[in-house]
C-alpha atoms as a PDB file:
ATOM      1  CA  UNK A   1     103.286  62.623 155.823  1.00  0.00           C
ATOM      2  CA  UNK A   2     103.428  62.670 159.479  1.00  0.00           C
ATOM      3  CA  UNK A   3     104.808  65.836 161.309  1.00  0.00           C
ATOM      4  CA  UNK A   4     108.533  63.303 162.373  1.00  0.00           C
ATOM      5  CA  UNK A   5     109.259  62.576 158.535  1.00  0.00           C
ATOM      6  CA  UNK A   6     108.802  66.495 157.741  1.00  0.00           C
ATOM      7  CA  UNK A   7     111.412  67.259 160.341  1.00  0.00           C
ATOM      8  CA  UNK A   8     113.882  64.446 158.839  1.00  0.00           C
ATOM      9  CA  UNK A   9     113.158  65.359 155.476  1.00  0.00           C
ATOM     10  CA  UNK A  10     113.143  69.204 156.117  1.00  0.00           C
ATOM     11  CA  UNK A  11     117.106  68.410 158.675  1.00  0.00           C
ATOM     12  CA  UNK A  12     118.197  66.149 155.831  1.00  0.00           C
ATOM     13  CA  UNK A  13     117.794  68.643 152.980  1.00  0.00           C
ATOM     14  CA  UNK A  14     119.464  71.177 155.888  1.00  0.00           C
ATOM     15  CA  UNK A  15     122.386  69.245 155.760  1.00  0.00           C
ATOM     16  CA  UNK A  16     122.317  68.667 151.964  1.00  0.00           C
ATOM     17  CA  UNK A  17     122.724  72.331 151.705  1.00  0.00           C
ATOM     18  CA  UNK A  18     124.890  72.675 154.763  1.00  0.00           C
ATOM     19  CA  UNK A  19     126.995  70.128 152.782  1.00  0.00           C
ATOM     20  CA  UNK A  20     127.188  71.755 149.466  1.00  0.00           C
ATOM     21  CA  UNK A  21     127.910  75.021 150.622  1.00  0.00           C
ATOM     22  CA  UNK A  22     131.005  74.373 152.722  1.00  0.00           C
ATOM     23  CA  UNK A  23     132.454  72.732 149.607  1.00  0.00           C
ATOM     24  CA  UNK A  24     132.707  76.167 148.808  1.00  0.00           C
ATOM     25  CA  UNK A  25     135.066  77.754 151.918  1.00  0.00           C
ATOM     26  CA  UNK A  26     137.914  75.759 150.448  1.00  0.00           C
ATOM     27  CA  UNK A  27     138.527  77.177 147.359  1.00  0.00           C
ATOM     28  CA  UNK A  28     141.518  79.586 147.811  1.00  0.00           C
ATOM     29  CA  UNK A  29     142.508  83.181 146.604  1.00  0.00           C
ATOM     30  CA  UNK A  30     143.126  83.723 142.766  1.00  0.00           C
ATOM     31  CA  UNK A  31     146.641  85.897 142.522  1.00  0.00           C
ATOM     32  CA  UNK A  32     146.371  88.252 139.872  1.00  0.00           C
ATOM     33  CA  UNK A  33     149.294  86.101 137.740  1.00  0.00           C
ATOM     34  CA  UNK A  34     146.326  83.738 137.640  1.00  0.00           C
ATOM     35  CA  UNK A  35     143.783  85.669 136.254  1.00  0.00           C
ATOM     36  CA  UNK A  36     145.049  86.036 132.828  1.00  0.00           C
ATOM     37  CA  UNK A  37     142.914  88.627 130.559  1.00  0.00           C
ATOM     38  CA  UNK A  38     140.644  89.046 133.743  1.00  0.00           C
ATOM     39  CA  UNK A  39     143.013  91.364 135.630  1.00  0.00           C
ATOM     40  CA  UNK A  40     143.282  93.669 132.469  1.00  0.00           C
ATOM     41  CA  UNK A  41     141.624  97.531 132.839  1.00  0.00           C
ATOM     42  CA  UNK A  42     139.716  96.967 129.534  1.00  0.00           C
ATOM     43  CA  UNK A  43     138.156  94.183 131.567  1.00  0.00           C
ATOM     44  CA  UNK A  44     136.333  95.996 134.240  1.00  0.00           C
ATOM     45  CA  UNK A  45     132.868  97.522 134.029  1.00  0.00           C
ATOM     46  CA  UNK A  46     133.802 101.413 134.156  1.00  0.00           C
ATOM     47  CA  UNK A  47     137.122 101.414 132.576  1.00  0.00           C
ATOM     48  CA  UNK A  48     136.997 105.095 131.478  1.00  0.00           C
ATOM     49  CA  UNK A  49     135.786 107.091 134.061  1.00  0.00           C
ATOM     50  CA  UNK A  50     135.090 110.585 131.682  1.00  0.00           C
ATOM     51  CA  UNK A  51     132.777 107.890 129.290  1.00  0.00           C
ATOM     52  CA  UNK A  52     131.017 106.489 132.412  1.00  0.00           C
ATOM     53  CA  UNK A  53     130.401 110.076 133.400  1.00  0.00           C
ATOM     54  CA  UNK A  54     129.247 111.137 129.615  1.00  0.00           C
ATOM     55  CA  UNK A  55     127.160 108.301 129.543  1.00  0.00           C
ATOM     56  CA  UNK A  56     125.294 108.875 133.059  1.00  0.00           C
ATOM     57  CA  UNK A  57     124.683 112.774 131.660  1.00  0.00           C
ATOM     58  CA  UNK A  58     123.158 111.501 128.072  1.00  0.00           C
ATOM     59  CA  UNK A  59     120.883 108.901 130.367  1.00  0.00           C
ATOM     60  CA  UNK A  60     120.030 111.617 132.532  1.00  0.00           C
ATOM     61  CA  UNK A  61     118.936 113.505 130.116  1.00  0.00           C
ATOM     62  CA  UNK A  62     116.476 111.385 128.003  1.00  0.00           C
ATOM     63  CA  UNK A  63     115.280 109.757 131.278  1.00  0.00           C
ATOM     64  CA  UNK A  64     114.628 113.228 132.923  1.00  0.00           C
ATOM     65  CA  UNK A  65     110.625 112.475 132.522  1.00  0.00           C
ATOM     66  CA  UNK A  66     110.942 109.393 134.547  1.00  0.00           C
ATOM     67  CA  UNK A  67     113.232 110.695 137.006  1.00  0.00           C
ATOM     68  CA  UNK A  68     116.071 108.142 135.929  1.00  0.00           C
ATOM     69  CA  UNK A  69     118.994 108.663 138.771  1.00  0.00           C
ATOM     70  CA  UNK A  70     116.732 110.409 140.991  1.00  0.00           C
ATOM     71  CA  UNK A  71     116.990 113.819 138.664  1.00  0.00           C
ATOM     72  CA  UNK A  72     113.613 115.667 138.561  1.00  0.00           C
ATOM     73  CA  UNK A  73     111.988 117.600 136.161  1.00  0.00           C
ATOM     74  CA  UNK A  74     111.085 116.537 132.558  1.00  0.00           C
ATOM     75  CA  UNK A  75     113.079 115.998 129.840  1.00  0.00           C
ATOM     76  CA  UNK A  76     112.433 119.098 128.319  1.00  0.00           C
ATOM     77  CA  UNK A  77     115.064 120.780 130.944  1.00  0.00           C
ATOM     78  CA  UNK A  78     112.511 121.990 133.222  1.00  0.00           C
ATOM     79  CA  UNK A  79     113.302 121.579 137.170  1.00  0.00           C
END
């Protein structure tokens, strides 16, 4: 391959891309009348803060000897 049919291979595959990803600007805004069962609490990844918060301590706890969330100390409860 000569150094020319790089370039137009490597400007071609630009544009390929280029191509592809402004299919993507158009799409437009979902309203939340269109989201169905998505827009629902239960959906979302934390929907009970207190459990989140219990679940982060129990974690914490049995990951203390690895320092899981940046706590120190072992697991044993020593700092």
């Amino acid at each position: 391959m000569t150094c020319a049919s790089r370039r137009r291979h490597g400007a071609t595959a630009a544009l390929v891309v280029l191509a592809l990803l402004s299919g993507c600007s158009n799409l437009g805004q979902v309203h939340p009348w269109e989201k169905g069962k998505l827009a629902k609490a239960v959906m979302t990844f934390d929907d009970d803060p207190l459990e989140q918060r219990f679940n982060q301590h129990i974690y914490s706890s049995k990951e203390g000897a690895s320092g899981g969330y940046g706590v120190g100390g072992g697991g044993c409860g020593c700092n």
